[in-house]
PDB file of N, CA and C in Angstrom:
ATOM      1  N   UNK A   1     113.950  46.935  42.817  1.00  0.00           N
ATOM      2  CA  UNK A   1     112.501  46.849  42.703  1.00  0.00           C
ATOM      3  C   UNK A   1     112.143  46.898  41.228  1.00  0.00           C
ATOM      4  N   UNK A   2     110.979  46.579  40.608  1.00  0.00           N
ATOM      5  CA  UNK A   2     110.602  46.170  39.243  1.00  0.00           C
ATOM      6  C   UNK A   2     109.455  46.402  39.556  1.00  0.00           C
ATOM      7  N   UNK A   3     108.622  46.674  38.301  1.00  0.00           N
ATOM      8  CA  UNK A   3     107.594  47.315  37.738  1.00  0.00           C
ATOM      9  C   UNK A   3     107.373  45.522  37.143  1.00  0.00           C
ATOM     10  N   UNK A   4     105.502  45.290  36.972  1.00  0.00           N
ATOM     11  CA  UNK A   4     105.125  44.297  36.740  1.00  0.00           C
ATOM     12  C   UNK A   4     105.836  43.426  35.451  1.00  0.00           C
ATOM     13  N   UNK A   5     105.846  44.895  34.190  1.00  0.00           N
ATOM     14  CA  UNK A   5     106.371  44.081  33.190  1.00  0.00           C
ATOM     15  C   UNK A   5     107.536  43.934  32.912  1.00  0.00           C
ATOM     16  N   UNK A   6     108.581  43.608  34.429  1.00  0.00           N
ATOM     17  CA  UNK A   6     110.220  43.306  34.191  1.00  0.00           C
ATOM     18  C   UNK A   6     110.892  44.044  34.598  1.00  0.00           C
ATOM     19  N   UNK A   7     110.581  44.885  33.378  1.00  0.00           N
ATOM     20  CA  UNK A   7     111.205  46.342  34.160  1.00  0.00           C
ATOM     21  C   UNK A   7     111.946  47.354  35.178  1.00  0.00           C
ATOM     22  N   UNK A   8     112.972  47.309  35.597  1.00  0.00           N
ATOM     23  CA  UNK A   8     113.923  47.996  36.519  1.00  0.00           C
ATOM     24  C   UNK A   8     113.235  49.591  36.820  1.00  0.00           C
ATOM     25  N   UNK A   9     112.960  49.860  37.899  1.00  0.00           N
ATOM     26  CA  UNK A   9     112.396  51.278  38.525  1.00  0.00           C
ATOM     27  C   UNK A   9     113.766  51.953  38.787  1.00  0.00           C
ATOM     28  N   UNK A  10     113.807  52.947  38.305  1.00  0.00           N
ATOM     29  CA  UNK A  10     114.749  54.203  38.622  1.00  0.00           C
ATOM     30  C   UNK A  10     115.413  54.188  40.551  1.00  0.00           C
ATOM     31  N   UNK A  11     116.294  54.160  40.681  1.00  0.00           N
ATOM     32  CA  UNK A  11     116.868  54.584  42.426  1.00  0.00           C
ATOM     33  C   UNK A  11     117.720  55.324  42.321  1.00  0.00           C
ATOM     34  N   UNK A  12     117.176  56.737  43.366  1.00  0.00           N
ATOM     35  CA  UNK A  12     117.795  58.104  43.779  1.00  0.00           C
ATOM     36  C   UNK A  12     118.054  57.861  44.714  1.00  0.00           C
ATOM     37  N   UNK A  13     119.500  58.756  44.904  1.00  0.00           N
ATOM     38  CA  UNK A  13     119.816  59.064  46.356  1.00  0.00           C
ATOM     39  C   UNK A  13     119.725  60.435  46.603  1.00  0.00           C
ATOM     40  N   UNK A  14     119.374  60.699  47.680  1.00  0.00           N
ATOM     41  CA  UNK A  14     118.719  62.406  48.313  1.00  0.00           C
ATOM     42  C   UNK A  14     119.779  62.548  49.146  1.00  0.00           C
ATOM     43  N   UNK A  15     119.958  63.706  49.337  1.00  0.00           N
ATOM     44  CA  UNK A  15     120.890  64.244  50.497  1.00  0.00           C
ATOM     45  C   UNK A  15     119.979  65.194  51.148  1.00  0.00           C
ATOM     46  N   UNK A  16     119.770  65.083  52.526  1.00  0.00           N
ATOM     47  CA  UNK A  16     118.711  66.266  52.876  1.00  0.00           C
ATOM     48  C   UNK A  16     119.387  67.371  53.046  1.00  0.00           C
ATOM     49  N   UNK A  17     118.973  68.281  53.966  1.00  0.00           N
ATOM     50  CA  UNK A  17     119.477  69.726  54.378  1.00  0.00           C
ATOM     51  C   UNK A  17     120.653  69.354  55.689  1.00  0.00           C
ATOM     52  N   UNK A  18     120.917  68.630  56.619  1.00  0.00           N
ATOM     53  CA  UNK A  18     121.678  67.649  57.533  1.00  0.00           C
ATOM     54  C   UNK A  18     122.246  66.927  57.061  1.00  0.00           C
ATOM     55  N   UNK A  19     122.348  66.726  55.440  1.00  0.00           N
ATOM     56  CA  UNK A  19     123.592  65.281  55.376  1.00  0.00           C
ATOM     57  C   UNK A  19     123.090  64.363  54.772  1.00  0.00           C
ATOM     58  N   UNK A  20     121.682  63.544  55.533  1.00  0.00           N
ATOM     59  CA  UNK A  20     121.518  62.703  55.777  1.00  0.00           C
ATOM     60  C   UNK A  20     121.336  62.044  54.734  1.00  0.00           C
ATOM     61  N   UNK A  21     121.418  60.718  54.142  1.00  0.00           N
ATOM     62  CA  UNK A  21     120.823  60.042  52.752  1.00  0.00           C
ATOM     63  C   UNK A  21     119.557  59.343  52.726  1.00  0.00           C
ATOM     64  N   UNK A  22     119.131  59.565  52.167  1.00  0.00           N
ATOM     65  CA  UNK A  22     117.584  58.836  51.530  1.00  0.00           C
ATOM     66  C   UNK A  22     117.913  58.044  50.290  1.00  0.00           C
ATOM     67  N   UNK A  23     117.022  57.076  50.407  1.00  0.00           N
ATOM     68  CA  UNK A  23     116.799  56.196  48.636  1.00  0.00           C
ATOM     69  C   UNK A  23     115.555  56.398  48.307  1.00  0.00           C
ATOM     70  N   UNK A  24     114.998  56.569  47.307  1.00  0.00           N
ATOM     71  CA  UNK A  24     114.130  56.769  46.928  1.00  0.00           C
ATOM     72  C   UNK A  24     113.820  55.997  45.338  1.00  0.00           C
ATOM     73  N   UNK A  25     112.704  55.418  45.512  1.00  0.00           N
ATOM     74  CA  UNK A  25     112.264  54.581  44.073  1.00  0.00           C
ATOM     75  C   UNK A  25     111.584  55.576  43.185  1.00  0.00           C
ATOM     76  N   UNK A  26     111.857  55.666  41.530  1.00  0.00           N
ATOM     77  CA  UNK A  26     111.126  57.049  41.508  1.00  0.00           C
ATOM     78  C   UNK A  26     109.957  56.132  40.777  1.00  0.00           C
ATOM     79  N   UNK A  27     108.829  56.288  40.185  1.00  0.00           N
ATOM     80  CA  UNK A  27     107.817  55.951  40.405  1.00  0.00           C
ATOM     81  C   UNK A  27     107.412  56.453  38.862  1.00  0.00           C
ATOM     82  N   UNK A  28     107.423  57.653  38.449  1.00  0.00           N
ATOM     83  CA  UNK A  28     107.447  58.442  37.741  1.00  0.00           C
ATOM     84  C   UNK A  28     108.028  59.902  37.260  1.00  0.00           C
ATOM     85  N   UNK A  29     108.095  60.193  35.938  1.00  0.00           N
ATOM     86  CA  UNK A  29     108.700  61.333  35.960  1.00  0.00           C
ATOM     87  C   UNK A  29     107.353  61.967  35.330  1.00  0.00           C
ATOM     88  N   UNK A  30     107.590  63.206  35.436  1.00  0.00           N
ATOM     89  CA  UNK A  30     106.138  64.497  34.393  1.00  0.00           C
ATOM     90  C   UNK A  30     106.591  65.826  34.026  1.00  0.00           C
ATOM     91  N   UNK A  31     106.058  66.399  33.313  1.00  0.00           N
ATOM     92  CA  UNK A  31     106.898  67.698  33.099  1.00  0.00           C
ATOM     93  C   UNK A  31     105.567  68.034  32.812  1.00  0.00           C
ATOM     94  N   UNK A  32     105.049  69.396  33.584  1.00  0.00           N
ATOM     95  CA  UNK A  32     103.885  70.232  33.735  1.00  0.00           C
ATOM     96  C   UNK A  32     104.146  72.117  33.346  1.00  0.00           C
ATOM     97  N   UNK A  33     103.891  72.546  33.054  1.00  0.00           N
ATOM     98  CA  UNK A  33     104.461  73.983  32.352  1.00  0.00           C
ATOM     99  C   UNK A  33     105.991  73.879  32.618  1.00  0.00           C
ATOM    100  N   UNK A  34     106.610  73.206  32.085  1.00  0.00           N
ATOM    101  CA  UNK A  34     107.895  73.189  31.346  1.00  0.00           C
ATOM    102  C   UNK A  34     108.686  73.651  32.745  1.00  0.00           C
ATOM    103  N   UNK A  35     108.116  72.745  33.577  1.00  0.00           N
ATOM    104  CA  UNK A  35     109.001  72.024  34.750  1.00  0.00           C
ATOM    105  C   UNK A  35     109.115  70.676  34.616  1.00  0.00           C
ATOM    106  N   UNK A  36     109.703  70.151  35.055  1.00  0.00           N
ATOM    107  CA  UNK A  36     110.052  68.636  35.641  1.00  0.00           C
ATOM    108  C   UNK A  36     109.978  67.979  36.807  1.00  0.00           C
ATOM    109  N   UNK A  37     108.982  67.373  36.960  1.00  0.00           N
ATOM    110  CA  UNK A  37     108.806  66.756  38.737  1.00  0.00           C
ATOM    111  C   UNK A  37     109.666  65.344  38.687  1.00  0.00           C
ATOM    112  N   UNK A  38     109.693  64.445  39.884  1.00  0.00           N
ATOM    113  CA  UNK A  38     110.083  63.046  39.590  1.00  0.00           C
ATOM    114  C   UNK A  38     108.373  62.759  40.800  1.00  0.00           C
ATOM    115  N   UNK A  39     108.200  61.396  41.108  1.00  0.00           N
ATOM    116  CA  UNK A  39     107.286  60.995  42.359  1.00  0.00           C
ATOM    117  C   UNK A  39     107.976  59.968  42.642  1.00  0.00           C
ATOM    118  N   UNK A  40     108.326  59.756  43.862  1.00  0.00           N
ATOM    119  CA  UNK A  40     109.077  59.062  44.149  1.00  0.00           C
ATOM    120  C   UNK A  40     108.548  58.186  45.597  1.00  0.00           C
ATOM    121  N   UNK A  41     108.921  57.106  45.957  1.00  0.00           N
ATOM    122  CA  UNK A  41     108.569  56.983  47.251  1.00  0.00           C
ATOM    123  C   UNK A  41     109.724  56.151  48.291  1.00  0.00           C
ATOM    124  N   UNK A  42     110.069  56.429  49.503  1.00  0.00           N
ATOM    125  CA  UNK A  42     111.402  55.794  50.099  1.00  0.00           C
ATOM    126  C   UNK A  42     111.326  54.497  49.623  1.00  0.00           C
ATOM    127  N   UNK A  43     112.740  53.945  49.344  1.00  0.00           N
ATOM    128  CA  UNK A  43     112.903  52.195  48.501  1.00  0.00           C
ATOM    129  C   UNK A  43     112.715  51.579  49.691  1.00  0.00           C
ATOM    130  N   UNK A  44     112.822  51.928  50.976  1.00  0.00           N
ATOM    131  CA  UNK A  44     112.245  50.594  51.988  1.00  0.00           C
ATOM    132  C   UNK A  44     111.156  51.341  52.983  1.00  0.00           C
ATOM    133  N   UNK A  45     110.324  51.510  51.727  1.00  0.00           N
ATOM    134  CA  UNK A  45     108.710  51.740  52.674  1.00  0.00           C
ATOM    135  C   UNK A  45     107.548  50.537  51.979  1.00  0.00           C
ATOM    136  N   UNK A  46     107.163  50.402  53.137  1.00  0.00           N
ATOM    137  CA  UNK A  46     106.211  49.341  52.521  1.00  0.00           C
ATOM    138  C   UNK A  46     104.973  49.719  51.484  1.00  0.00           C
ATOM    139  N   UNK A  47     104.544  48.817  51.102  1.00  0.00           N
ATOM    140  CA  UNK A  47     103.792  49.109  49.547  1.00  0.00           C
ATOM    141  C   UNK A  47     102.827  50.417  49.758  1.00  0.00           C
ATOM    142  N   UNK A  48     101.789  50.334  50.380  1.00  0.00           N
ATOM    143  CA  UNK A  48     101.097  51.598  50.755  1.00  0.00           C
ATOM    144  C   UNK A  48     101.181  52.710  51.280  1.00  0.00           C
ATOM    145  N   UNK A  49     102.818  53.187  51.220  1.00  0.00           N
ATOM    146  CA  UNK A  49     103.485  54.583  51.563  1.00  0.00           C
ATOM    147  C   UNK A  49     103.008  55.471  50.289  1.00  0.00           C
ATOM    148  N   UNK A  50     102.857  56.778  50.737  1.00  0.00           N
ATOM    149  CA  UNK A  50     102.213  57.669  50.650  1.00  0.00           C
ATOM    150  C   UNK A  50     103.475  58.435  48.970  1.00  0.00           C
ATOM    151  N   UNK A  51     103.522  58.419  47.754  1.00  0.00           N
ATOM    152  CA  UNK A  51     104.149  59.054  47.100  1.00  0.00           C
ATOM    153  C   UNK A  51     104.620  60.312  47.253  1.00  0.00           C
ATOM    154  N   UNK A  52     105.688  60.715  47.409  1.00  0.00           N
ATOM    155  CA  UNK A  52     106.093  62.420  47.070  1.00  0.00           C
ATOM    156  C   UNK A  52     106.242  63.244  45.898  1.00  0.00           C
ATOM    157  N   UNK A  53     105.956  64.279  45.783  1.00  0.00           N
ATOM    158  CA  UNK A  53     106.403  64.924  44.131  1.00  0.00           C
ATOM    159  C   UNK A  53     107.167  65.821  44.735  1.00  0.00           C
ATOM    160  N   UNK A  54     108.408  65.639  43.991  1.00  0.00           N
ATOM    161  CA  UNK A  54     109.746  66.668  43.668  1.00  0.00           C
ATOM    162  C   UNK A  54     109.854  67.497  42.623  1.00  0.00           C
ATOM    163  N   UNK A  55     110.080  69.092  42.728  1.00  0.00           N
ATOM    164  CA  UNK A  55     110.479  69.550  41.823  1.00  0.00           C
ATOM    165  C   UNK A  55     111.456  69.347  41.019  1.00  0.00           C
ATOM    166  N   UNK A  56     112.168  69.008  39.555  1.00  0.00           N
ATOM    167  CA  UNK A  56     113.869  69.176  39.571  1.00  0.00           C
ATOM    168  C   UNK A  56     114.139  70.404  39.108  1.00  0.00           C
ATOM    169  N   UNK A  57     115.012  71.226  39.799  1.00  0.00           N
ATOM    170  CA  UNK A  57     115.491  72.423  39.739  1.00  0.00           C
ATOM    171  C   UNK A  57     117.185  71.569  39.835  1.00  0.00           C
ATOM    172  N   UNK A  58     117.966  71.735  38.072  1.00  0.00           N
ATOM    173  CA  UNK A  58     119.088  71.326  37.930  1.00  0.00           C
ATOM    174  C   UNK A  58     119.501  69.777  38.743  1.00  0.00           C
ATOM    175  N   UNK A  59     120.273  70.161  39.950  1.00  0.00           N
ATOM    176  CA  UNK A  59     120.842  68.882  40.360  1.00  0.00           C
ATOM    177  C   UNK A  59     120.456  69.169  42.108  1.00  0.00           C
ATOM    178  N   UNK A  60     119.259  69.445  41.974  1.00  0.00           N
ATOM    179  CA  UNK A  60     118.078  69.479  43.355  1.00  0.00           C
ATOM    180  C   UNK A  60     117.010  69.313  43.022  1.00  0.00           C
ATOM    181  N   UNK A  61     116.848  68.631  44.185  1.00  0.00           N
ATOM    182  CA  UNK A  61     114.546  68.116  43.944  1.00  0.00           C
ATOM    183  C   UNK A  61     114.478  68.503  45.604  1.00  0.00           C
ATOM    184  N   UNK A  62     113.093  69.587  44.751  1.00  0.00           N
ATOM    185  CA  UNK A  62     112.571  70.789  45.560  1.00  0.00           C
ATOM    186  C   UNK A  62     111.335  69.941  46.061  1.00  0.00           C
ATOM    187  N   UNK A  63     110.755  69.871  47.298  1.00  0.00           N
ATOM    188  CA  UNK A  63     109.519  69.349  47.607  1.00  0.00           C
ATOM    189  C   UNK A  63     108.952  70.818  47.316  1.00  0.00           C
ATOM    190  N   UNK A  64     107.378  70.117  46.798  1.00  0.00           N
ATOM    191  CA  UNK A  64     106.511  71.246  46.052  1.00  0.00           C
ATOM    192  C   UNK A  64     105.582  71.802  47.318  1.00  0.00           C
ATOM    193  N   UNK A  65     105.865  72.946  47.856  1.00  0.00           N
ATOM    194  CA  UNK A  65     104.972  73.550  49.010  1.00  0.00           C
ATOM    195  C   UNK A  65     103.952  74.495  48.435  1.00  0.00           C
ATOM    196  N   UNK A  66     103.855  74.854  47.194  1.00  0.00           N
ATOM    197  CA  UNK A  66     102.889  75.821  46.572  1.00  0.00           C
ATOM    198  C   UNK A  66     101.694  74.561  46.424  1.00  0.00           C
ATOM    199  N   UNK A  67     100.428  75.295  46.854  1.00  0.00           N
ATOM    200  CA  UNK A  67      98.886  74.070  46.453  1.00  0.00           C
ATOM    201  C   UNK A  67      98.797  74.257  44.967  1.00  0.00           C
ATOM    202  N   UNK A  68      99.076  75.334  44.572  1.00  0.00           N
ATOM    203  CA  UNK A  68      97.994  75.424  43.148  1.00  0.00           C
ATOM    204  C   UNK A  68      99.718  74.518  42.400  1.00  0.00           C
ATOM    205  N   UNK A  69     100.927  74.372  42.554  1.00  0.00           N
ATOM    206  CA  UNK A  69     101.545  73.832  41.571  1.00  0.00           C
ATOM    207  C   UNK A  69     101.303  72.079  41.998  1.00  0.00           C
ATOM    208  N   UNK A  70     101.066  72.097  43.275  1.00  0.00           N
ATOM    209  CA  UNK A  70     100.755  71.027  43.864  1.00  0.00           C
ATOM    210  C   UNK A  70      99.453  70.603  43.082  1.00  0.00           C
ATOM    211  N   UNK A  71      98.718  71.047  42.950  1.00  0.00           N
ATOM    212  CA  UNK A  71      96.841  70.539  42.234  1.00  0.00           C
ATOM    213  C   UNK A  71      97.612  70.366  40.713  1.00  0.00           C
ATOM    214  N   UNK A  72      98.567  71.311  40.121  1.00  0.00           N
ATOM    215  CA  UNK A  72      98.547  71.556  38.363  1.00  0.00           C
ATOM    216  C   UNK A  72      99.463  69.968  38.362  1.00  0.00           C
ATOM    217  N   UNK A  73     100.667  69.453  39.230  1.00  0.00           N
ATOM    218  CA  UNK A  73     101.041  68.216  38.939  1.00  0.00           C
ATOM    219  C   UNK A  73     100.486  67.095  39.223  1.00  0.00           C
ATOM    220  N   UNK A  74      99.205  67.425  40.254  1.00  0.00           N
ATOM    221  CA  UNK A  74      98.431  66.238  41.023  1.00  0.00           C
ATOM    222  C   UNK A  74      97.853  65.683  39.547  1.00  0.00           C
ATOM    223  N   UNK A  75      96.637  66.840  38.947  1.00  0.00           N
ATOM    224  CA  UNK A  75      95.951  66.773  37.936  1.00  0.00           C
ATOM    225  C   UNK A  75      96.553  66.311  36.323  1.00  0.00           C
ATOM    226  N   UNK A  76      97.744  66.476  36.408  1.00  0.00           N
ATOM    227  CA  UNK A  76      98.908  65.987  35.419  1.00  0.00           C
ATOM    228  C   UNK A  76      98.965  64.310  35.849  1.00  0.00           C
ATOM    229  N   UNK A  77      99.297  63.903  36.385  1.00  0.00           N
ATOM    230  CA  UNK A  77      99.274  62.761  36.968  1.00  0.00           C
ATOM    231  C   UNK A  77      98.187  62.245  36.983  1.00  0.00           C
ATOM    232  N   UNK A  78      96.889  62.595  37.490  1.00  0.00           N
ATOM    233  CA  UNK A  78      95.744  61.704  37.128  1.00  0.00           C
ATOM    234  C   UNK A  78      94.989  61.304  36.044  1.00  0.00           C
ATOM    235  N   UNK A  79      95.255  62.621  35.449  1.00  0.00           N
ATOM    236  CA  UNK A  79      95.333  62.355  33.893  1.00  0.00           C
ATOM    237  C   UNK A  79      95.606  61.739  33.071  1.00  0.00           C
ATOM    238  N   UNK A  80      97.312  61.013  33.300  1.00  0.00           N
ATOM    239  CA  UNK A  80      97.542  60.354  32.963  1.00  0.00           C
ATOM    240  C   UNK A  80      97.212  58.254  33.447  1.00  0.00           C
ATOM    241  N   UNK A  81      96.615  58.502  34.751  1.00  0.00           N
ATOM    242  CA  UNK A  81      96.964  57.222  35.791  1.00  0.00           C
ATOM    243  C   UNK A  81      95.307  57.114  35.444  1.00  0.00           C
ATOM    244  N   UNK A  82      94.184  56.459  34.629  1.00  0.00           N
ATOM    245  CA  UNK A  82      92.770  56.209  35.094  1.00  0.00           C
ATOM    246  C   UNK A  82      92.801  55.582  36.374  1.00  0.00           C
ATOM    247  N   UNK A  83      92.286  56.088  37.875  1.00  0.00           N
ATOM    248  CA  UNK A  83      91.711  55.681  38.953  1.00  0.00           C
ATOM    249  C   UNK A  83      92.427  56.604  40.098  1.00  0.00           C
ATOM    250  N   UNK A  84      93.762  57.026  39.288  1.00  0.00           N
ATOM    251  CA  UNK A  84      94.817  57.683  40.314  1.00  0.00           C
ATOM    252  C   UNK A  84      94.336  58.582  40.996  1.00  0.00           C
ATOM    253  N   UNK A  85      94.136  59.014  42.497  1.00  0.00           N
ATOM    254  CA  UNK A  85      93.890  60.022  43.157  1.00  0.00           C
ATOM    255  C   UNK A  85      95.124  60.727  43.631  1.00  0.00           C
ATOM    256  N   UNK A  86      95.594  62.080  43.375  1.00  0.00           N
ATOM    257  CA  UNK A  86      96.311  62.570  44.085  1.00  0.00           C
ATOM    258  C   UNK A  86      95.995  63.703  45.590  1.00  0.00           C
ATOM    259  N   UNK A  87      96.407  63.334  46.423  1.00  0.00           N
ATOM    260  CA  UNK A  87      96.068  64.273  47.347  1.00  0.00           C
ATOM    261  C   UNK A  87      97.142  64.597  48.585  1.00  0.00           C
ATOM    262  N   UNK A  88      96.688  65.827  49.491  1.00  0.00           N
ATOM    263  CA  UNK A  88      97.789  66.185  50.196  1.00  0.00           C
ATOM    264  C   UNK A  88      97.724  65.346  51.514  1.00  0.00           C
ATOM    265  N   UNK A  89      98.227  64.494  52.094  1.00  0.00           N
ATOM    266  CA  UNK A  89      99.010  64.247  53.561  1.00  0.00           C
ATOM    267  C   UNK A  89      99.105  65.100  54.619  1.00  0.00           C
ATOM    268  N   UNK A  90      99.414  65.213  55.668  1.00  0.00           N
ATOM    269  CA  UNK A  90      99.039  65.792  56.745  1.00  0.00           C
ATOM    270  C   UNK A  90     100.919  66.073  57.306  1.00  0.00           C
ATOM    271  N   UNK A  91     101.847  65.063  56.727  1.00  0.00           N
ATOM    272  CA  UNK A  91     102.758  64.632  57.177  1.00  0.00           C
ATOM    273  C   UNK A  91     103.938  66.191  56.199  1.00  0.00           C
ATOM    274  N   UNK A  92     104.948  66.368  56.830  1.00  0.00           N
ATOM    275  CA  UNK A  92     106.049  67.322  55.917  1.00  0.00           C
ATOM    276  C   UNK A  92     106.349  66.545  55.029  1.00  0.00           C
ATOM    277  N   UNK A  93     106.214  67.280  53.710  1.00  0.00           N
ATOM    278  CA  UNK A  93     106.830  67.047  52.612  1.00  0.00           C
ATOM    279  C   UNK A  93     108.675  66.728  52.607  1.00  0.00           C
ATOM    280  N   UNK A  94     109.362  65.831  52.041  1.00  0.00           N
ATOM    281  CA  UNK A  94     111.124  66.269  52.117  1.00  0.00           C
ATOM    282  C   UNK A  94     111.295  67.702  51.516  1.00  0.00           C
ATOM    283  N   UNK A  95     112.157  68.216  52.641  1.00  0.00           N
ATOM    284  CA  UNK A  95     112.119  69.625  52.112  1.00  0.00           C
ATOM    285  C   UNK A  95     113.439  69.655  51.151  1.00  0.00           C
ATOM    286  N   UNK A  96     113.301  68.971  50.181  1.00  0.00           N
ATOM    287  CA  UNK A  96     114.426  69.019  48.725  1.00  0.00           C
ATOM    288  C   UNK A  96     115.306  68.412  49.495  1.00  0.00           C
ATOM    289  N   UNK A  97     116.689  68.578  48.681  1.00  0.00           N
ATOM    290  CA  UNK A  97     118.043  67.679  48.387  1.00  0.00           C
ATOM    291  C   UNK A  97     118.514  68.175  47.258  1.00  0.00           C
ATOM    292  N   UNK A  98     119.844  67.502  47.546  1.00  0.00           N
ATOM    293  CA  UNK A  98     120.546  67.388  46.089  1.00  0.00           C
ATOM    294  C   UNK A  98     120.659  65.548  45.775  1.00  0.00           C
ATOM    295  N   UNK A  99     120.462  65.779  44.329  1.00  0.00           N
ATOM    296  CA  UNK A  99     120.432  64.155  44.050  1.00  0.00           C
ATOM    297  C   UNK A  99     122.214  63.621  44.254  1.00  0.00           C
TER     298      UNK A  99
END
């Protein structure tokens, strides 16, 4: 997958808590009080799938279940994106992996 101007997008592989593998396109990276998130979204979801933010804790990405760190990276992100809305889903977050 590619970004408009050429550009090659980052691809992770997740291992969940079962094994299982995920791909994931990452989308962006941010670092918010001297953490590191990635946002990522599955590489075969169609265009209007819903982004995730991962913590990276070493060589694991933590799905973020705290609201207020959840609002401090949402607001990091919109900040940077003019129009970007971040908000919460109704759906479970991936509950982490190891990359």
């Amino acid at each position: 997958m590619g970004q408009a101007d050429g550009t090659e997008l980052d691809v992770i592989t997740v291992s969940d808590e079962d094994g299982n593998q995920h791909e994931f396109t990452v989308l962006e990276y941010v670092e918010v009080q001297d953490r590191q998130y990635v946002v990522v979204v599955p590489s075969d979801a169609p265009d209007d799938e819903a982004a995730v933010i991962l913590r990276v804790e070493g060589d694991t990405l933590v799905g973020v279940q705290d609201q207020e760190e959840f609002d401090r990276v949402g607001l990091a992100l919109e900040s940077e994106h003019d129009g970007l809305e971040v908000e919460v889903e109704d759906d479970e977050p991936l509950e982490g992996g190891s990359r």
